[in-house]
C-alpha atoms as a PDB file:
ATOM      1  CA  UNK A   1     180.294 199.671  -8.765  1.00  0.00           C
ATOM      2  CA  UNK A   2     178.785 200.440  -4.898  1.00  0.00           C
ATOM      3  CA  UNK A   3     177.477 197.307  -3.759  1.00  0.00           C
ATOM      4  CA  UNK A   4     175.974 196.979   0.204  1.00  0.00           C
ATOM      5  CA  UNK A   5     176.175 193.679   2.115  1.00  0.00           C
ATOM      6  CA  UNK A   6     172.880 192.660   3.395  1.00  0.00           C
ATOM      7  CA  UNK A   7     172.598 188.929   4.976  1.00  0.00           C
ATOM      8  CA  UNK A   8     175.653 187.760   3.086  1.00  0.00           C
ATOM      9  CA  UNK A   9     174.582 188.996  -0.503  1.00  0.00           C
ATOM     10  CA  UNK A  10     176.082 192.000  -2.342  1.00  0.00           C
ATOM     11  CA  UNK A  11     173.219 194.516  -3.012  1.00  0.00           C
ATOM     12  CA  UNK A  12     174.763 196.628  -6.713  1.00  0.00           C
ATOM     13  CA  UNK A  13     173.020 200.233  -6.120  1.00  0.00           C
ATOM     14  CA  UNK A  14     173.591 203.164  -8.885  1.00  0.00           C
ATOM     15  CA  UNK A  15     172.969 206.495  -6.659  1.00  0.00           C
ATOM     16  CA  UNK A  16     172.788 210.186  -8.072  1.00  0.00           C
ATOM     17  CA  UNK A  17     172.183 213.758  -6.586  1.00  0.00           C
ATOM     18  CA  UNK A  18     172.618 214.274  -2.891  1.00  0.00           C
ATOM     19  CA  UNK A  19     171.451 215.272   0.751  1.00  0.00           C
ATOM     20  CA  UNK A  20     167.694 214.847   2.054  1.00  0.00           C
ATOM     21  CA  UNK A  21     165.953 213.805   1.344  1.00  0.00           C
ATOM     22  CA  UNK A  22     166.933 209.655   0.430  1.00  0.00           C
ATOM     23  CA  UNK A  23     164.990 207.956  -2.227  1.00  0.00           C
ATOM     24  CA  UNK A  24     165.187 204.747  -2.792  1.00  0.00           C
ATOM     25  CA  UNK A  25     163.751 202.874  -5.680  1.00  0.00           C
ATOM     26  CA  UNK A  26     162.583 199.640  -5.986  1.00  0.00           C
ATOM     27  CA  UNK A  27     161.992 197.849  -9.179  1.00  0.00           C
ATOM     28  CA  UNK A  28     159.242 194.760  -9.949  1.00  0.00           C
ATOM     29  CA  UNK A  29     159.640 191.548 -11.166  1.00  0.00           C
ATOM     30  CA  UNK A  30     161.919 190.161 -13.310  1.00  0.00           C
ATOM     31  CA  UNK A  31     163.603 193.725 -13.481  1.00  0.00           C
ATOM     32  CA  UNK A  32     166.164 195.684 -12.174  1.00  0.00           C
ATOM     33  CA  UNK A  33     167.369 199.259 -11.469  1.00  0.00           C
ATOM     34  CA  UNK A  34     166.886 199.937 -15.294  1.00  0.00           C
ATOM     35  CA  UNK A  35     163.459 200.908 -14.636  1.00  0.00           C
ATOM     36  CA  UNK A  36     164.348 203.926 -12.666  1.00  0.00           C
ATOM     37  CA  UNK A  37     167.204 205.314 -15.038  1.00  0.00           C
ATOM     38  CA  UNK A  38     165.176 208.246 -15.895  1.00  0.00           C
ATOM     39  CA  UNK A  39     164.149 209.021 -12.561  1.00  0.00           C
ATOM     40  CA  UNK A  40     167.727 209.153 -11.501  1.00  0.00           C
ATOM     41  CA  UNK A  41     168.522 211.616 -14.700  1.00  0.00           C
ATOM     42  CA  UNK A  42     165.886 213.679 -14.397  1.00  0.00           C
ATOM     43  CA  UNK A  43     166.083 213.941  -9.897  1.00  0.00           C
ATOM     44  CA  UNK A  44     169.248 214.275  -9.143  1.00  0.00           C
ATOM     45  CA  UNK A  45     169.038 217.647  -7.855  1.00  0.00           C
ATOM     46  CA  UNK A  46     166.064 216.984  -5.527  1.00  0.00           C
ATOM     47  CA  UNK A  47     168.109 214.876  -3.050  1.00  0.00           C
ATOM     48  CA  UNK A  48     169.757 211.404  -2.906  1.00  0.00           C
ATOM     49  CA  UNK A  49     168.423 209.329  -5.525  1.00  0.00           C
ATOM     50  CA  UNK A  50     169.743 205.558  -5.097  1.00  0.00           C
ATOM     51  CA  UNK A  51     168.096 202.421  -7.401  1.00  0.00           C
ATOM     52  CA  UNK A  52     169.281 199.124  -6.526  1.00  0.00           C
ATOM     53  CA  UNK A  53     169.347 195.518  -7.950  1.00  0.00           C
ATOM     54  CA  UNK A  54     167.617 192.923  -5.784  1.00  0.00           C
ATOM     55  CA  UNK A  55     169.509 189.469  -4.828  1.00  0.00           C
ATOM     56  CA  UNK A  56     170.203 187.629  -8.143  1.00  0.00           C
ATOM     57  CA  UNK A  57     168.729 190.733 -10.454  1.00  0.00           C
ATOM     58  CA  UNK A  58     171.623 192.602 -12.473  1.00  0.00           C
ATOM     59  CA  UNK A  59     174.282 192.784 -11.006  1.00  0.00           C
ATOM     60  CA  UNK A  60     173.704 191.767  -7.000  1.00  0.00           C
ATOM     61  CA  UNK A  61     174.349 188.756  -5.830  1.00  0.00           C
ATOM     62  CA  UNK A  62     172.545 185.599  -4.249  1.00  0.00           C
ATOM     63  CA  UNK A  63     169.272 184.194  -5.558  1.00  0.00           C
ATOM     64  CA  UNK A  64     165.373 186.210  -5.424  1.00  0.00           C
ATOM     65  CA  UNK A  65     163.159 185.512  -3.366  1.00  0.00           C
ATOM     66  CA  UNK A  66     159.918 183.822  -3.185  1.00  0.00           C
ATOM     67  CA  UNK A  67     157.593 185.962  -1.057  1.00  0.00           C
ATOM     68  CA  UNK A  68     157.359 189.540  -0.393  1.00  0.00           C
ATOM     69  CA  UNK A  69     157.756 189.856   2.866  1.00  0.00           C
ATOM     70  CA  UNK A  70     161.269 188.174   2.650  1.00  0.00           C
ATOM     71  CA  UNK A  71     162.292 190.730   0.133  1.00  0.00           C
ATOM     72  CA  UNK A  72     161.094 193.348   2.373  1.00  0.00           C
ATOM     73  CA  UNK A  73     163.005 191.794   5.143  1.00  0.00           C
ATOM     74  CA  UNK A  74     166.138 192.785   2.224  1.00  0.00           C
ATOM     75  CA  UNK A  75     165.368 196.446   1.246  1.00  0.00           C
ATOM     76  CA  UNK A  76     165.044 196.668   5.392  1.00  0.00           C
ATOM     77  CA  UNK A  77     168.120 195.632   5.150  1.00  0.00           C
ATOM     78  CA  UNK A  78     169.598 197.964   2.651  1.00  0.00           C
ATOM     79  CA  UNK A  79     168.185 200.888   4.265  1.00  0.00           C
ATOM     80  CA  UNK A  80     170.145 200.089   7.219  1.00  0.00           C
ATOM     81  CA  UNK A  81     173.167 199.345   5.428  1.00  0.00           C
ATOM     82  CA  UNK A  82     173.480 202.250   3.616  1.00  0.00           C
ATOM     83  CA  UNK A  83     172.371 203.880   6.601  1.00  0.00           C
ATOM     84  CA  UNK A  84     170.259 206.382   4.648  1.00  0.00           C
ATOM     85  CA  UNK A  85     166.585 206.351   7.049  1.00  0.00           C
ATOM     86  CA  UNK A  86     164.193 207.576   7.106  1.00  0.00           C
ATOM     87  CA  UNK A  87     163.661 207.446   3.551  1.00  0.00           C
ATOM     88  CA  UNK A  88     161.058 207.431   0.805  1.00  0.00           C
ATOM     89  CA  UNK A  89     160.388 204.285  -0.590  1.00  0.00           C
ATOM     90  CA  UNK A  90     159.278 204.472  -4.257  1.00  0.00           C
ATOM     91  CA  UNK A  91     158.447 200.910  -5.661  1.00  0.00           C
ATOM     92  CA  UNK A  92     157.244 199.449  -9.122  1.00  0.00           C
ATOM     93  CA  UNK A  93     154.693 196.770  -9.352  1.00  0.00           C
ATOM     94  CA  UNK A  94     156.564 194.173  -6.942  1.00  0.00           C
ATOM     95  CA  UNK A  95     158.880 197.082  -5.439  1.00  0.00           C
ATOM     96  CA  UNK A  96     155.464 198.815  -4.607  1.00  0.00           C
ATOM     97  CA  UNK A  97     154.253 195.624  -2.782  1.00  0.00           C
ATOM     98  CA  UNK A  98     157.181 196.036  -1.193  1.00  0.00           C
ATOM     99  CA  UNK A  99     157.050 199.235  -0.208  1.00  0.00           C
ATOM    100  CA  UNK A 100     153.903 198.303   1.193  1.00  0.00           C
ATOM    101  CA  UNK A 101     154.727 195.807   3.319  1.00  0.00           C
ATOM    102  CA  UNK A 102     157.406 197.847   4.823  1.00  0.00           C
ATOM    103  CA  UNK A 103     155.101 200.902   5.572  1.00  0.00           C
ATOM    104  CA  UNK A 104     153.131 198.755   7.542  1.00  0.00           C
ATOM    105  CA  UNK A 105     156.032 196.880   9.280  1.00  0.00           C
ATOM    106  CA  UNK A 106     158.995 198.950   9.634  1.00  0.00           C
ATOM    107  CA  UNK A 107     157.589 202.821   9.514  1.00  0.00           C
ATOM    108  CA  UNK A 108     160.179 204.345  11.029  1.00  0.00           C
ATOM    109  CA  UNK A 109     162.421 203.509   8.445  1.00  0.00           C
ATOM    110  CA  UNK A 110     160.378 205.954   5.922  1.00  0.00           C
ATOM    111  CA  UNK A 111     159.266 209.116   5.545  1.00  0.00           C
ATOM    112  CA  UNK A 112     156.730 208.138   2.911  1.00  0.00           C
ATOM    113  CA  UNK A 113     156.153 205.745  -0.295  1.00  0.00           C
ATOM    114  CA  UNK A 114     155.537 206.427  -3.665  1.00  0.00           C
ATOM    115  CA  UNK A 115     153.791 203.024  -5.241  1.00  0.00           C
ATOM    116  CA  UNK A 116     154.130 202.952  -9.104  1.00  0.00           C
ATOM    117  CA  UNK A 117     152.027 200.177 -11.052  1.00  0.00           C
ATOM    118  CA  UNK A 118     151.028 198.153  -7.953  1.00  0.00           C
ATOM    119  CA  UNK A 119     148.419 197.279  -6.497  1.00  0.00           C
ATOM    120  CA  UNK A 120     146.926 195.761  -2.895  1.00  0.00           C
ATOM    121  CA  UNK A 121     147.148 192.395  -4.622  1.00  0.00           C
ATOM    122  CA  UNK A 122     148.944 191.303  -7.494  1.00  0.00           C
ATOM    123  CA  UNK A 123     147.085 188.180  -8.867  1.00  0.00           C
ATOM    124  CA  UNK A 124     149.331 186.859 -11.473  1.00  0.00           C
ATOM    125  CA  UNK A 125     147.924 185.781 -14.884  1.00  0.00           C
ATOM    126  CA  UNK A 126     147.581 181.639 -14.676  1.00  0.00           C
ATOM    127  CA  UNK A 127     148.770 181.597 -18.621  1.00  0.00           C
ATOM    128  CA  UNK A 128     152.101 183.811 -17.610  1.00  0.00           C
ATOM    129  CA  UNK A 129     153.037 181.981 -14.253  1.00  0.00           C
ATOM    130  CA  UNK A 130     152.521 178.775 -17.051  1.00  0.00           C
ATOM    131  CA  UNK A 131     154.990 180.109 -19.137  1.00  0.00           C
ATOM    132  CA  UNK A 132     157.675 181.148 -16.381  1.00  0.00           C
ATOM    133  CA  UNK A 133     157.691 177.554 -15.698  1.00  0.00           C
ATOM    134  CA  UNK A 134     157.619 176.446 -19.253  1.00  0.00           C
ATOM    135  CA  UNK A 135     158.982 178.898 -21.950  1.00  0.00           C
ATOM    136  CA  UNK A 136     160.776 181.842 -20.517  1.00  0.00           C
ATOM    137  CA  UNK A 137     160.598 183.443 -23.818  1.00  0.00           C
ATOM    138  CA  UNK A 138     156.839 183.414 -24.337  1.00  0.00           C
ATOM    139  CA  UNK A 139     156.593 185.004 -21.030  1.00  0.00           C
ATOM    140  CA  UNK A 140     158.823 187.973 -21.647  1.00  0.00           C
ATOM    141  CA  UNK A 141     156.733 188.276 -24.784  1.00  0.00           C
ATOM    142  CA  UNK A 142     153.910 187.791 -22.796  1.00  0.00           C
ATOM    143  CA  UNK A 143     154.413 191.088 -20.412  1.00  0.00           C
ATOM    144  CA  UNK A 144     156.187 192.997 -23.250  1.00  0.00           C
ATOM    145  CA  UNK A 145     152.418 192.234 -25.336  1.00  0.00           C
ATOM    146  CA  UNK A 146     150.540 193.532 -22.232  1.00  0.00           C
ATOM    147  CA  UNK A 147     153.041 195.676 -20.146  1.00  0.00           C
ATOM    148  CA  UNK A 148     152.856 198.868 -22.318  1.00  0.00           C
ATOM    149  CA  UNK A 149     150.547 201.516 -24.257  1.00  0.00           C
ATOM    150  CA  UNK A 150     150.223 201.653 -27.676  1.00  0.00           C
ATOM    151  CA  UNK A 151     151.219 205.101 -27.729  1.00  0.00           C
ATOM    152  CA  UNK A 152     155.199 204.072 -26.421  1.00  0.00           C
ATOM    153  CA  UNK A 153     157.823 203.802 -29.024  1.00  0.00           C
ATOM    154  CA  UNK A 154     158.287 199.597 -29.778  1.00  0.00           C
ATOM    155  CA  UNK A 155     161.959 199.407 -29.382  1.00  0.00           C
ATOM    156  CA  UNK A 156     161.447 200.566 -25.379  1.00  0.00           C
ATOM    157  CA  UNK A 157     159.465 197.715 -25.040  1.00  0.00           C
ATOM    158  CA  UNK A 158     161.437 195.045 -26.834  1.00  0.00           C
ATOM    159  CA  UNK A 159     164.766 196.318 -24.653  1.00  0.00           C
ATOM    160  CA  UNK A 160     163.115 195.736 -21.569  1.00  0.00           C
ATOM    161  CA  UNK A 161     161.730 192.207 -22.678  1.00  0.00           C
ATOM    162  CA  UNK A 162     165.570 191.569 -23.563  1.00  0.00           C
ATOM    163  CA  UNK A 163     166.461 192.769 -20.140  1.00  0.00           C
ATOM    164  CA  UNK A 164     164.042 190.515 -18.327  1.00  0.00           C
ATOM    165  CA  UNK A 165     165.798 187.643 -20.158  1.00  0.00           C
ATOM    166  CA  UNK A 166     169.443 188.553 -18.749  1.00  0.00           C
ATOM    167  CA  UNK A 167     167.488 187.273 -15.361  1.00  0.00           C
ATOM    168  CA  UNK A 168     167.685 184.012 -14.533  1.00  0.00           C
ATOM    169  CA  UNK A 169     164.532 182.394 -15.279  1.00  0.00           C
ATOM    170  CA  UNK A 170     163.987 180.804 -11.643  1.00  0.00           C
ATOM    171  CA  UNK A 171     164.211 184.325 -10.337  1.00  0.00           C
ATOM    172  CA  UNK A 172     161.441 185.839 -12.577  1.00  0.00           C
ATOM    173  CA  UNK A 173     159.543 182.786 -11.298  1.00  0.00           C
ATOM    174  CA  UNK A 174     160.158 183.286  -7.710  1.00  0.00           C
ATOM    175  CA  UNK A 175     159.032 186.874  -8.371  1.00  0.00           C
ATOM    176  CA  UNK A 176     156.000 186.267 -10.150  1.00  0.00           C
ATOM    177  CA  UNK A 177     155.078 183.421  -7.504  1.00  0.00           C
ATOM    178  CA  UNK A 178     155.909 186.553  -5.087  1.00  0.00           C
ATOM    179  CA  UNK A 179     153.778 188.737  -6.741  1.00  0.00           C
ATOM    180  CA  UNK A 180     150.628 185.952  -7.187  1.00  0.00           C
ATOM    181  CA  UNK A 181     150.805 185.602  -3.338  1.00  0.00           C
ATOM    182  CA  UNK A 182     150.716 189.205  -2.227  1.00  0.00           C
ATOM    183  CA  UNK A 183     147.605 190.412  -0.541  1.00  0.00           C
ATOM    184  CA  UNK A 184     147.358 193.558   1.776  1.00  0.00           C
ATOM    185  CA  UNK A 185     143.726 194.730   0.915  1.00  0.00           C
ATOM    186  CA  UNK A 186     142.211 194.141   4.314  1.00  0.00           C
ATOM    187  CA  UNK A 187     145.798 195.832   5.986  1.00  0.00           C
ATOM    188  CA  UNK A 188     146.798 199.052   3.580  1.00  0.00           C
ATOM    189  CA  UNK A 189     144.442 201.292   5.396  1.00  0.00           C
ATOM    190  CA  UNK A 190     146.840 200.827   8.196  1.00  0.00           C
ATOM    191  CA  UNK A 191     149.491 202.884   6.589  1.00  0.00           C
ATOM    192  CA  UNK A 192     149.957 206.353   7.986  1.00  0.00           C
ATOM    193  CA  UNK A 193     153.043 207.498   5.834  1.00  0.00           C
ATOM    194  CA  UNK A 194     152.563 210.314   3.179  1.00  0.00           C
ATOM    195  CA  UNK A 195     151.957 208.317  -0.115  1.00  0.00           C
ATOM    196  CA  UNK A 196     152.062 208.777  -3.686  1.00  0.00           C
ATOM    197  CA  UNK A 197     150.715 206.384  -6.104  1.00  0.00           C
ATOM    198  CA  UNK A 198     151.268 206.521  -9.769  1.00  0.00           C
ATOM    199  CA  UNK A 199     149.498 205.116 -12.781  1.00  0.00           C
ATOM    200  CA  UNK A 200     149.376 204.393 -16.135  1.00  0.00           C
ATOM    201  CA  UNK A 201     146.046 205.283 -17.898  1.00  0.00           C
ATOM    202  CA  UNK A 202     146.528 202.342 -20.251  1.00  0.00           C
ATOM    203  CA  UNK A 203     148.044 200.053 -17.357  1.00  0.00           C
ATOM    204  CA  UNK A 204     146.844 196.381 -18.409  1.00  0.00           C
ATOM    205  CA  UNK A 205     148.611 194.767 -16.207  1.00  0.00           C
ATOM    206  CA  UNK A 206     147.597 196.613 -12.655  1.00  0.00           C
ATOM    207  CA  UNK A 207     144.845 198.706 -14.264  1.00  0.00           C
ATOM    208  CA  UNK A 208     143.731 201.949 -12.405  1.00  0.00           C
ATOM    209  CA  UNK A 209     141.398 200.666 -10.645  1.00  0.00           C
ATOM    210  CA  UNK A 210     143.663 198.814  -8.141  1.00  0.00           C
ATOM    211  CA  UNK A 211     145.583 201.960  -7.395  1.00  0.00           C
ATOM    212  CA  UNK A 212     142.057 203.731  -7.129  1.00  0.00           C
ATOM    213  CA  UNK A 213     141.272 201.357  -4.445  1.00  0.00           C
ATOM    214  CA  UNK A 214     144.941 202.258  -2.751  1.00  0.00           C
ATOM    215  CA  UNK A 215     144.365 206.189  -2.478  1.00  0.00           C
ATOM    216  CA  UNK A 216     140.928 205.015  -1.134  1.00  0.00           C
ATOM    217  CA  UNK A 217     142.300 202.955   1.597  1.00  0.00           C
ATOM    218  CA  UNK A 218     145.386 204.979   2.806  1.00  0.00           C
ATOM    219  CA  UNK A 219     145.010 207.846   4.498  1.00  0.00           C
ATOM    220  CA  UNK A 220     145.996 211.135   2.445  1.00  0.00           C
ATOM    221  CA  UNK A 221     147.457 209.696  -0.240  1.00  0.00           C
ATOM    222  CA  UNK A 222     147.462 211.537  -3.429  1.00  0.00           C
ATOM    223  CA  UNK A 223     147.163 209.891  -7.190  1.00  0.00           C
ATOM    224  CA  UNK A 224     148.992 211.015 -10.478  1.00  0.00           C
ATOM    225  CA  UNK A 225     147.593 209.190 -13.372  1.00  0.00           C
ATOM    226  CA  UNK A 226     149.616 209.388 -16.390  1.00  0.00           C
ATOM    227  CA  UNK A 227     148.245 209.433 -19.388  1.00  0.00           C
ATOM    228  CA  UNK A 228     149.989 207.550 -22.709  1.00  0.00           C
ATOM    229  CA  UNK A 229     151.737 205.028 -20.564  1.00  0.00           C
ATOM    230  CA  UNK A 230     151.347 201.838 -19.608  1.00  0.00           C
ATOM    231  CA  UNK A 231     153.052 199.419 -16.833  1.00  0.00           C
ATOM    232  CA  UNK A 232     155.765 200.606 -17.146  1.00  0.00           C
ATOM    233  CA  UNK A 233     155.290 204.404 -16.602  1.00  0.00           C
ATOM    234  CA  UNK A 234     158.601 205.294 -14.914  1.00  0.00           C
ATOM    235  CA  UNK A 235     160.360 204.672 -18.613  1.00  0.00           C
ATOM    236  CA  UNK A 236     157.329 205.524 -21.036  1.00  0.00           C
ATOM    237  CA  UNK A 237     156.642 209.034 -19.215  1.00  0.00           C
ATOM    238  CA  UNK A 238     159.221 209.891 -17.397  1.00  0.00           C
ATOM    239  CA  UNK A 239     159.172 213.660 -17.041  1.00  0.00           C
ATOM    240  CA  UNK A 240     155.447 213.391 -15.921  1.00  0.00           C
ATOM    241  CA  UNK A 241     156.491 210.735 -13.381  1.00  0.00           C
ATOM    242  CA  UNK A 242     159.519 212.713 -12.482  1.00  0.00           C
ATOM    243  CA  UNK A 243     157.481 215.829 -11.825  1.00  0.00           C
ATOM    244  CA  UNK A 244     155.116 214.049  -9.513  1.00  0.00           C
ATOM    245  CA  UNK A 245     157.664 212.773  -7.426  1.00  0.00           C
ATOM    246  CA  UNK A 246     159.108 216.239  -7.107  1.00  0.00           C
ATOM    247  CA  UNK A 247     155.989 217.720  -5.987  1.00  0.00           C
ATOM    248  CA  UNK A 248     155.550 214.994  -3.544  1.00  0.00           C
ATOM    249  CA  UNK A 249     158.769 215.183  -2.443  1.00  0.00           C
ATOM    250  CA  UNK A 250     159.082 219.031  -1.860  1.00  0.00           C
ATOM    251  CA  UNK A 251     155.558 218.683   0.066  1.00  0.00           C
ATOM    252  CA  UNK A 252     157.663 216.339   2.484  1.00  0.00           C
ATOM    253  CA  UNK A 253     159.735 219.107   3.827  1.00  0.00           C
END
């Protein structure tokens, strides 16, 4: 099991394919590299696909965090560890405010982003933050209820809401309080990395219009919305997902 040390915590990483370019994925809150297992299947042979777990998700060590920047301040971290840069950052929901943040921060690290399910801002539902603090159950029923289209096949959705309960439920917190404190809008046009930002059509959770306003604001980036999918559009469409980031990727080089 690869792990990287990164400010005394041991980062767990699952890493397929090989060679340039690096891609490193990100995954949101309350998750883990799960989300990306398809996009490590399926992308292998278009360069060095790695997925990690962030401090205190799956199987890395430490606690989360509580603010975005600080887990930016980690995947900067990894990146340097591993000593894969420049890469391409590809994020989901809080990976893709991550990916953000470091775009505008640390752009040498990157060659471009690819933001999945994210947004500019990620305003957190009161009732859900409620229920992180009160009944971590509810909750992951909560996201599972609003997280996916009706077209994807239940038991996908009810393995991921058992997944988000393997997480301790002060880390979930932290990365919903993360997420409900995140706001770039007035700093995104700023970017100038190649970008890719990926949708679900029937996304209730960062709707299209927030990644609408993202291709609007930086500079040349493209958008692939995917239809029949939801939040969580990495898992629920993978081979259309997959295929985007290959195109995006091969225009890179």
């Amino acid at each position: 099991m690869p792990t990287a040390n990164v400010s005394g915590r041991a980062l767990h990483y699952v890493e397929t394919g090989g060679g340039a370019p690096a891609v490193i994925f990100v995954h949101g809150a309350g998750g883990g590299w799960g989300t990306w297992t398809r996009q490590l299947e399926g992308l292998a042979d278009a360069g060095r696909m790695i997925a990690l777990d962030l401090p205190g998700h799956g199987a890395s060590s430490g606690d989360g965090c509580r603010t975005v920047p600080d887990y930016a301040a980690v995947v900067q971290g990894f990146i340097r560890a591993l000593g894969a840069g420049p890469v391409v950052l590809a994020g989901h929901s809080m990976g893709g405010a991550i990916s953000q943040t470091l775009a505008l921060d640390a752009p040498e690290l990157l060659r471009g982003i690819v933001l999945v399910g994210t947004a500019a801002r990620l305003k957190v539902y009161p009732e859900l933050l409620r229920l992180l603090e009160t009944d971590y159950p509810a909750a992951a029923e909560f996201v599972k209820r609003h997280g996916w289209s009706p077209a994807t096949a239940p038991a996908l959705a009810e393995g991921v809401r058992k997944a988000t309960l393997e997480v301790r439920q002060a880390v979930t917190l932290g990365d919903y309080t993360a997420c409900n404190t995140f706001e770039l809008r007035n700093r995104v046009a700023g970017i100038r990395l190649p970008a890719l930002v990926v949708v679900g059509e029937d996304d209730e959770l960062t709707p299209p219009k927030f990644s609408e306003f993202l291709v609007s604001e930086i500079p040349g980036a493209r958008l692939a919305r995917i239809s029949k999918a939801g939040h969580y559009v990495p898992l629920e469409q993978p081979d259309e997902v997959n295929l985007a980031i290959r195109q995006f990727l091969a225009a890179l080089t």
